[in-house]
PDB file of N, CA and C in Angstrom:
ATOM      1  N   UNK A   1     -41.644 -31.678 -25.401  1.00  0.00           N
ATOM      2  CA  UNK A   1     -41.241 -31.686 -24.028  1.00  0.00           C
ATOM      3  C   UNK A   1     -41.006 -30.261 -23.516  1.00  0.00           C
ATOM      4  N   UNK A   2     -40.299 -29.553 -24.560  1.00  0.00           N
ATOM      5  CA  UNK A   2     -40.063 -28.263 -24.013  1.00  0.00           C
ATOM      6  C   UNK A   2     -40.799 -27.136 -24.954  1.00  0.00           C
ATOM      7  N   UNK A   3     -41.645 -25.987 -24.440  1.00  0.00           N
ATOM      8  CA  UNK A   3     -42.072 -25.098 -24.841  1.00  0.00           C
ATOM      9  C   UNK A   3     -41.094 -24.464 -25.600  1.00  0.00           C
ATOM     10  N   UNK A   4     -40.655 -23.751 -27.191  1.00  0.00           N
ATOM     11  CA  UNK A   4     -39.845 -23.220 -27.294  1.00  0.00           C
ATOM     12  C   UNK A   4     -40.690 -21.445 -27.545  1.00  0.00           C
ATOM     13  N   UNK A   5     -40.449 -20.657 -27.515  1.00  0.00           N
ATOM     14  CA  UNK A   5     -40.998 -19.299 -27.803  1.00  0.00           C
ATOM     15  C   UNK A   5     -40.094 -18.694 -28.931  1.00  0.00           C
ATOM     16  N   UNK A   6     -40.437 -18.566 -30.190  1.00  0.00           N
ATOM     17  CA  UNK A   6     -40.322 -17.954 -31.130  1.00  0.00           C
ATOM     18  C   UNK A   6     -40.443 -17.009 -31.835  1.00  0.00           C
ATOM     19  N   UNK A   7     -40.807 -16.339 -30.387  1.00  0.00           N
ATOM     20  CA  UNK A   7     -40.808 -14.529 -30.999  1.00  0.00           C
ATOM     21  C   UNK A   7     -39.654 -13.732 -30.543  1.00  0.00           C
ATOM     22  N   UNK A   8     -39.252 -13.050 -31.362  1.00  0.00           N
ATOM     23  CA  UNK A   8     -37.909 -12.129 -31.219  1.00  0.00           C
ATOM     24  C   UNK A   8     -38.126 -11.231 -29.983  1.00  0.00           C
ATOM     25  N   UNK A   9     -37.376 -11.068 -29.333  1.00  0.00           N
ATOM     26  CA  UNK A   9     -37.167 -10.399 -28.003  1.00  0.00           C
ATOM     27  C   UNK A   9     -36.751  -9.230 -28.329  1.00  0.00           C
ATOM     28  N   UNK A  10     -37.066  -7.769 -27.523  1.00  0.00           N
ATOM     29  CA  UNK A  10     -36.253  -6.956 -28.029  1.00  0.00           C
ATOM     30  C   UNK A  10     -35.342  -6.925 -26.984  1.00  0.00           C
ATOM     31  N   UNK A  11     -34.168  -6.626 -27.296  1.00  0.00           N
ATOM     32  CA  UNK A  11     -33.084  -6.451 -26.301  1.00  0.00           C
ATOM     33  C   UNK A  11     -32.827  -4.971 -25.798  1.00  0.00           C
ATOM     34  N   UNK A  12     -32.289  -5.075 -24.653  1.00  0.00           N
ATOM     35  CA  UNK A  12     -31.843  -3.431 -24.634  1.00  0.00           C
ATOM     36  C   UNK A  12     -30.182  -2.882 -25.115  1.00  0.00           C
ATOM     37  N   UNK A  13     -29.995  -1.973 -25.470  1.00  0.00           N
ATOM     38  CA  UNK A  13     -28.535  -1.983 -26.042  1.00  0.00           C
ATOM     39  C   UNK A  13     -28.053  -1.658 -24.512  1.00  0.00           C
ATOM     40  N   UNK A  14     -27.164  -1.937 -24.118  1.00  0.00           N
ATOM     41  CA  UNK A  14     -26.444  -1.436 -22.813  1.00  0.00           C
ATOM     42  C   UNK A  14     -24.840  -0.481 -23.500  1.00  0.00           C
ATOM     43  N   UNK A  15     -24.645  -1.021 -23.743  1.00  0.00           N
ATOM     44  CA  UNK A  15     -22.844  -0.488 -24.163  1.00  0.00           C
ATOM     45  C   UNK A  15     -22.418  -0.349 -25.624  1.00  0.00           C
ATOM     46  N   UNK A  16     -22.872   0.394 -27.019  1.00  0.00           N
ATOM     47  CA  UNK A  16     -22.628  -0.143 -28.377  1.00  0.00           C
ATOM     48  C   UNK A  16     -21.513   1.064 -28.736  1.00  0.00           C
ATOM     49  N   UNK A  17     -20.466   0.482 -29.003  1.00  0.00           N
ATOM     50  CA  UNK A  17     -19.229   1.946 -29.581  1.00  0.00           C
ATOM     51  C   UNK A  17     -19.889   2.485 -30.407  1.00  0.00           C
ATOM     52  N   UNK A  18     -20.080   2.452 -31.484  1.00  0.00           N
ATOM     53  CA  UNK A  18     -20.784   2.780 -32.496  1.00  0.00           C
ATOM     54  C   UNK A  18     -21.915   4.132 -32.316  1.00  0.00           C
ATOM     55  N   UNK A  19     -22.378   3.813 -31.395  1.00  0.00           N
ATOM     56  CA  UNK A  19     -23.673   4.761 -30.671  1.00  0.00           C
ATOM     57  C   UNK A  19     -22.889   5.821 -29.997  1.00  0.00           C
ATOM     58  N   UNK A  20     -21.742   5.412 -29.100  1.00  0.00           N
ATOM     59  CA  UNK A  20     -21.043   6.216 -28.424  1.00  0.00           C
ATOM     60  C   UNK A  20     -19.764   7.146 -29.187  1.00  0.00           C
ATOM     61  N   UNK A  21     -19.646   7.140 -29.954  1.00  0.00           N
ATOM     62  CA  UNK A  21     -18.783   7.478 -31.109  1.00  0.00           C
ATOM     63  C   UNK A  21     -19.081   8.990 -31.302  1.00  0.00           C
ATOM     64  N   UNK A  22     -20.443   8.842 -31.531  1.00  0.00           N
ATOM     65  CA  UNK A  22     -20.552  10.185 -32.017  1.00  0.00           C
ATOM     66  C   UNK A  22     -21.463  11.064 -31.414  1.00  0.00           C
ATOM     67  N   UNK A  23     -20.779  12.235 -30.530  1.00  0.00           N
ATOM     68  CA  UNK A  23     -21.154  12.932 -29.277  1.00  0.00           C
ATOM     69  C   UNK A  23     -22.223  13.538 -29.308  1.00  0.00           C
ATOM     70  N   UNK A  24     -22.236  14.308 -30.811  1.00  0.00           N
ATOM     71  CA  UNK A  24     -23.344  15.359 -30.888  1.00  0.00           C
ATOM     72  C   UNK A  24     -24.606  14.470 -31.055  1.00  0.00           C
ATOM     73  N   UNK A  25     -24.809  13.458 -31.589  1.00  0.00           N
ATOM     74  CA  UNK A  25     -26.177  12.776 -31.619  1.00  0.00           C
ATOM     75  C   UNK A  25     -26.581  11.993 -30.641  1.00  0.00           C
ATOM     76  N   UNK A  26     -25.388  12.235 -29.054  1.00  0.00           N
ATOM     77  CA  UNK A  26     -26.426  11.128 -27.866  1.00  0.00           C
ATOM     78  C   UNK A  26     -27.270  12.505 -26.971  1.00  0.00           C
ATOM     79  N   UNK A  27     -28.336  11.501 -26.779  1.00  0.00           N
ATOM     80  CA  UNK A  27     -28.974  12.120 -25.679  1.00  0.00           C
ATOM     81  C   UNK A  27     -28.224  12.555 -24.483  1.00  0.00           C
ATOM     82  N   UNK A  28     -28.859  13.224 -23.691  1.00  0.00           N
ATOM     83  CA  UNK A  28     -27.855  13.975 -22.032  1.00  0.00           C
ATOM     84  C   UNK A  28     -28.102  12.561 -21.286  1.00  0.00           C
ATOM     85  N   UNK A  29     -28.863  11.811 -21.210  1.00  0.00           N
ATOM     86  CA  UNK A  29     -28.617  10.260 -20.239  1.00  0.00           C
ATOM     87  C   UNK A  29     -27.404   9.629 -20.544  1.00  0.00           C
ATOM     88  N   UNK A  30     -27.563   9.580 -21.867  1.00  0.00           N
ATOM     89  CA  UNK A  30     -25.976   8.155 -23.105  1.00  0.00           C
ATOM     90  C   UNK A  30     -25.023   9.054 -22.523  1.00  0.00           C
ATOM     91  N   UNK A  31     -25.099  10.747 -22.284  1.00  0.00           N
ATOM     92  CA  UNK A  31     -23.758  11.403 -22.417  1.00  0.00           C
ATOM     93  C   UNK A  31     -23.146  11.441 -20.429  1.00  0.00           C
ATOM     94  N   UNK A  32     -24.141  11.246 -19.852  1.00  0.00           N
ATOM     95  CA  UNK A  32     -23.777  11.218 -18.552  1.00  0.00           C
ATOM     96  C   UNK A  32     -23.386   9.791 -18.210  1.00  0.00           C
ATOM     97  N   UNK A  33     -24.139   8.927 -18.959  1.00  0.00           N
ATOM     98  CA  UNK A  33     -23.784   7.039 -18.758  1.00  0.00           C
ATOM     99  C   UNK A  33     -22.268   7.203 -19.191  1.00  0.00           C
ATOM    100  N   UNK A  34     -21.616   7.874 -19.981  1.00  0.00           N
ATOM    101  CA  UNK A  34     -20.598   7.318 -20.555  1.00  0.00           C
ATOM    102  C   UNK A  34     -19.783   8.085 -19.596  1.00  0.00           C
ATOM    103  N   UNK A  35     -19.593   9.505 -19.219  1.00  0.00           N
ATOM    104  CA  UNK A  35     -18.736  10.116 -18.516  1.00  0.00           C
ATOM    105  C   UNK A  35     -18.834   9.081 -16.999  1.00  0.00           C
ATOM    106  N   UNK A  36     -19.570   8.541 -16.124  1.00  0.00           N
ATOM    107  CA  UNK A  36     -19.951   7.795 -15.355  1.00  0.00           C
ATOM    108  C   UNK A  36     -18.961   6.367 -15.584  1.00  0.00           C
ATOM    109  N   UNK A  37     -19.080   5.746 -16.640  1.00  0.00           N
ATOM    110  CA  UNK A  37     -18.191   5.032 -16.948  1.00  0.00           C
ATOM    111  C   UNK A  37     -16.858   4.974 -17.273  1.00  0.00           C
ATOM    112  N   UNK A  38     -16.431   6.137 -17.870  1.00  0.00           N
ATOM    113  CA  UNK A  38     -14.877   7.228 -17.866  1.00  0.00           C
ATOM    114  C   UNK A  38     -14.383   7.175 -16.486  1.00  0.00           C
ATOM    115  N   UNK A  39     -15.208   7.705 -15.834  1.00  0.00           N
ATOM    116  CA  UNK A  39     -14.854   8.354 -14.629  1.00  0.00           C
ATOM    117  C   UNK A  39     -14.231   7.143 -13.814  1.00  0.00           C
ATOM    118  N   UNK A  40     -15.415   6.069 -13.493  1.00  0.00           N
ATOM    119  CA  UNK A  40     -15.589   4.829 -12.254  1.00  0.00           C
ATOM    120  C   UNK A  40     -14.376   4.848 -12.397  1.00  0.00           C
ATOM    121  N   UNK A  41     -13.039   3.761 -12.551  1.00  0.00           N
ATOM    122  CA  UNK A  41     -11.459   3.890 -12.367  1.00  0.00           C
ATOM    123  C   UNK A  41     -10.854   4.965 -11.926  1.00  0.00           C
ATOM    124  N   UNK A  42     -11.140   6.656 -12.423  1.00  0.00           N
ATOM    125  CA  UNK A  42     -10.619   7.223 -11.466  1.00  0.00           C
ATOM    126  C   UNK A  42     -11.177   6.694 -10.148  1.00  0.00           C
ATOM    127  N   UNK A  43     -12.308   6.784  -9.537  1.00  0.00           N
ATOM    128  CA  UNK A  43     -12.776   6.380  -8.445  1.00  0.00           C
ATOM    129  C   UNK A  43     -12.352   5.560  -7.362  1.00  0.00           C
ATOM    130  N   UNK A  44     -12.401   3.976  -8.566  1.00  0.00           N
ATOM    131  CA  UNK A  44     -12.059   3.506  -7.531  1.00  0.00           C
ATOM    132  C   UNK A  44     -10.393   3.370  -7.320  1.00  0.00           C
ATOM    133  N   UNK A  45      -9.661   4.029  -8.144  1.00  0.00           N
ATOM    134  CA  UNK A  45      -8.067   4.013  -7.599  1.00  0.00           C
ATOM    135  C   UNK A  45      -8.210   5.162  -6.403  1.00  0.00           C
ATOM    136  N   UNK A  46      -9.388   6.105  -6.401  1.00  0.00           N
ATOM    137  CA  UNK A  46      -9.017   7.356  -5.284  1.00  0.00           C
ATOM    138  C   UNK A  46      -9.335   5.958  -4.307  1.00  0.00           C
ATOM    139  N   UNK A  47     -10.224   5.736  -3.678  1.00  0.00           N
ATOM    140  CA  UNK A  47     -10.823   4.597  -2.991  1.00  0.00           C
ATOM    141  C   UNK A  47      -9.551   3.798  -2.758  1.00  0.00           C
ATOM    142  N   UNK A  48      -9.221   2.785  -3.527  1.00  0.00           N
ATOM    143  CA  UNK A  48      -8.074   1.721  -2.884  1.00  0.00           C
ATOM    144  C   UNK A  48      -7.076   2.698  -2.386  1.00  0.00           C
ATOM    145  N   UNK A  49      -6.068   3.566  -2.695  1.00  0.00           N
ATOM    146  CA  UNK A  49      -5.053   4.391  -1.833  1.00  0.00           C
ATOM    147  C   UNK A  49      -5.873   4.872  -0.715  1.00  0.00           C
ATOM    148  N   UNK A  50      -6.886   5.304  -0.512  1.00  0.00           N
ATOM    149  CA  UNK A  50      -7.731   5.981   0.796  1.00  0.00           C
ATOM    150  C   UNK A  50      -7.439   4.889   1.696  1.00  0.00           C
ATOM    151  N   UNK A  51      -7.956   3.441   1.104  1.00  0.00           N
ATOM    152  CA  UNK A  51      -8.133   2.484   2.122  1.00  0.00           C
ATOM    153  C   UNK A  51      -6.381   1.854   2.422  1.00  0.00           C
ATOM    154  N   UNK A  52      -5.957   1.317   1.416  1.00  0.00           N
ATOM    155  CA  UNK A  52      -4.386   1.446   1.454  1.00  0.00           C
ATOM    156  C   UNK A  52      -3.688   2.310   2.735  1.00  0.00           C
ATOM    157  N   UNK A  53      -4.136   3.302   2.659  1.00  0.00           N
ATOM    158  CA  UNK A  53      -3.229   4.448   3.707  1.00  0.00           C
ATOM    159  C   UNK A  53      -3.952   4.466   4.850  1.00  0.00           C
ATOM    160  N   UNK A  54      -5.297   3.924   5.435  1.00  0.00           N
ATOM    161  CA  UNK A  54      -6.124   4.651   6.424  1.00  0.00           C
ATOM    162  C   UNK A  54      -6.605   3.036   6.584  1.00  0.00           C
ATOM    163  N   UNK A  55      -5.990   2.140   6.561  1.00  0.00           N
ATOM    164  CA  UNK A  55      -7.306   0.983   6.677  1.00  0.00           C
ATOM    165  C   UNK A  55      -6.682   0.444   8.321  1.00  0.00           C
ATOM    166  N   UNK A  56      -5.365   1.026   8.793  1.00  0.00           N
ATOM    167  CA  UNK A  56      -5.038   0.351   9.814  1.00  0.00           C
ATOM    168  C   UNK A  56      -5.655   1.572  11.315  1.00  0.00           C
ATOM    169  N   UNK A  57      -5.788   2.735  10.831  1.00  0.00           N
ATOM    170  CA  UNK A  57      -6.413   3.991  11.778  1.00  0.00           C
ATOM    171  C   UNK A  57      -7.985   3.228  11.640  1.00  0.00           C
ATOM    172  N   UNK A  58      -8.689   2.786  10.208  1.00  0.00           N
ATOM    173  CA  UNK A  58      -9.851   2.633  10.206  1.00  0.00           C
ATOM    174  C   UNK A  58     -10.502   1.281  11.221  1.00  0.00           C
ATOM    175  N   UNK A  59      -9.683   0.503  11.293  1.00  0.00           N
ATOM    176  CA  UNK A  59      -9.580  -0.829  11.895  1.00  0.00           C
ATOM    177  C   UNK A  59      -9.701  -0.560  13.482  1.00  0.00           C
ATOM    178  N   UNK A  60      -8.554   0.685  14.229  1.00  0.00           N
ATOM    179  CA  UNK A  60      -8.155   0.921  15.100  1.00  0.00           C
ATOM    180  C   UNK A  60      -9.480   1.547  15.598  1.00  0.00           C
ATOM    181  N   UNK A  61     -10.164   2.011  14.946  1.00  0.00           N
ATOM    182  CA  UNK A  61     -11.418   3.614  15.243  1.00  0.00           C
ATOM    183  C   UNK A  61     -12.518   2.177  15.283  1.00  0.00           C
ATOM    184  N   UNK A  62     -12.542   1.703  14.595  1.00  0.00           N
ATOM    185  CA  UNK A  62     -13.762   0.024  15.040  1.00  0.00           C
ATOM    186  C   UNK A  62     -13.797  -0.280  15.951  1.00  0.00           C
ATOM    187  N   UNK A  63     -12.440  -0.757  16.286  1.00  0.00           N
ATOM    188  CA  UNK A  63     -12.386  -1.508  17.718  1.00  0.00           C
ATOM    189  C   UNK A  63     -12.444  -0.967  19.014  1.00  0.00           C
ATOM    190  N   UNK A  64     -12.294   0.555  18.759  1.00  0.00           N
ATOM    191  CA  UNK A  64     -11.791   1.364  20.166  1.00  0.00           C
ATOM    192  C   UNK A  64     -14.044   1.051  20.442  1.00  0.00           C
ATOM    193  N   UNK A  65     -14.905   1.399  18.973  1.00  0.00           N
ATOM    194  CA  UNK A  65     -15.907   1.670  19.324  1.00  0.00           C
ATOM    195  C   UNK A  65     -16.847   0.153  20.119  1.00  0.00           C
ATOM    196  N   UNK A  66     -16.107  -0.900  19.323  1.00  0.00           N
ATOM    197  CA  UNK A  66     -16.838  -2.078  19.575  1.00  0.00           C
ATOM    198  C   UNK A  66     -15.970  -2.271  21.488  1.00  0.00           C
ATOM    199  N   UNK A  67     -15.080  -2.115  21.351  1.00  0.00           N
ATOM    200  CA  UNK A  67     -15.031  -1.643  23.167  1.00  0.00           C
ATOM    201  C   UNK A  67     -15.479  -1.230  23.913  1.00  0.00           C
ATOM    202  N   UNK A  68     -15.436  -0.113  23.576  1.00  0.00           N
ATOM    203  CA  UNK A  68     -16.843   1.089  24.286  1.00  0.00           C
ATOM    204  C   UNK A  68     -17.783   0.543  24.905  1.00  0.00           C
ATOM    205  N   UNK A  69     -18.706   0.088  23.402  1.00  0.00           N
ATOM    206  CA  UNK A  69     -19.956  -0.128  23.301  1.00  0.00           C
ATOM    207  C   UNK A  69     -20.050  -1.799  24.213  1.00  0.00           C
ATOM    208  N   UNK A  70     -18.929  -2.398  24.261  1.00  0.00           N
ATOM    209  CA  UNK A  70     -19.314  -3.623  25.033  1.00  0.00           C
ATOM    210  C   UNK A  70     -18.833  -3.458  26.349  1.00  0.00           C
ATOM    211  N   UNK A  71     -18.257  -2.822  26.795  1.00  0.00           N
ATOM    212  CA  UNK A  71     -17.928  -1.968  28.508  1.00  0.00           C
ATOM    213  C   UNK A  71     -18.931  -1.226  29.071  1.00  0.00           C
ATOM    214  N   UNK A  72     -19.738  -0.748  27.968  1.00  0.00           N
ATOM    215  CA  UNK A  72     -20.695  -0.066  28.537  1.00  0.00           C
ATOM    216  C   UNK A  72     -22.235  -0.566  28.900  1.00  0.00           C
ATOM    217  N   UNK A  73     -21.900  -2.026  27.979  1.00  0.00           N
ATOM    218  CA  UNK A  73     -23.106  -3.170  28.381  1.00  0.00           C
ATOM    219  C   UNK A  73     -23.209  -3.668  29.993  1.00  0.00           C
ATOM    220  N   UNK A  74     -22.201  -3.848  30.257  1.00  0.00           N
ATOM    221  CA  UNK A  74     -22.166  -4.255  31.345  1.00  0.00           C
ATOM    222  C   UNK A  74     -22.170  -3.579  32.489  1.00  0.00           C
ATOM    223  N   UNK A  75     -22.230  -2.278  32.598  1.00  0.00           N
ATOM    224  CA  UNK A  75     -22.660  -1.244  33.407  1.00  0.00           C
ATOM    225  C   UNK A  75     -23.728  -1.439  33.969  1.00  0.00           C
ATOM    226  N   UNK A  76     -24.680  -1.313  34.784  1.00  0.00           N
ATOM    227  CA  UNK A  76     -25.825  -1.484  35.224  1.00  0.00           C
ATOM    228  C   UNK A  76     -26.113  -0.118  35.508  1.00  0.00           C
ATOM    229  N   UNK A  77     -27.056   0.605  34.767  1.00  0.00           N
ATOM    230  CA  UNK A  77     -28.408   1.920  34.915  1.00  0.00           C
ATOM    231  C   UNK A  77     -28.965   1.696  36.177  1.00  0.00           C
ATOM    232  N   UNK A  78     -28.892   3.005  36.752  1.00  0.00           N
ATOM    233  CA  UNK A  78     -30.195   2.798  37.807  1.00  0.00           C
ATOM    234  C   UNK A  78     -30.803   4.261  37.176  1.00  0.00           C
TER     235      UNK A  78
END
């Protein structure tokens, strides 16, 4: 009923400690993937306090524009 396929797949490694362990033998891609992954959390904690502190100015700066922009629809061009 069902086709099964019985050949081994190769997988890709994405994340193995083991590999990452030991600095001097990764390539400059493994060594930038991992600082990239170090890093992301600083990130996104800079990110949530940004938005935390600025999301009610950011909200305010939307609406002044979606005002604007719909006051100014109704203007008629000559």
């Amino acid at each position: 009923m069902f086709k099964h396929n019985n050949n081994e797949r190769k997988m890709k490694k994405i994340f193995q400690w083991r590999d990452y362990l030991n600095w001097n033998k990764m390539t400059s891609v493994q060594k930038i993937n991992v600082k990239r992954a170090c890093l992301f959390p600083f990130l996104a904690y800079v990110v949530y306090f940004f938005l935390l502190k600025y999301s009610i100015a950011i909200l305010i700066i939307i609406g002044i524009y979606y005002l604007v922009r719909f006051t100014k629809r109704k203007k008629i061009n000559k």
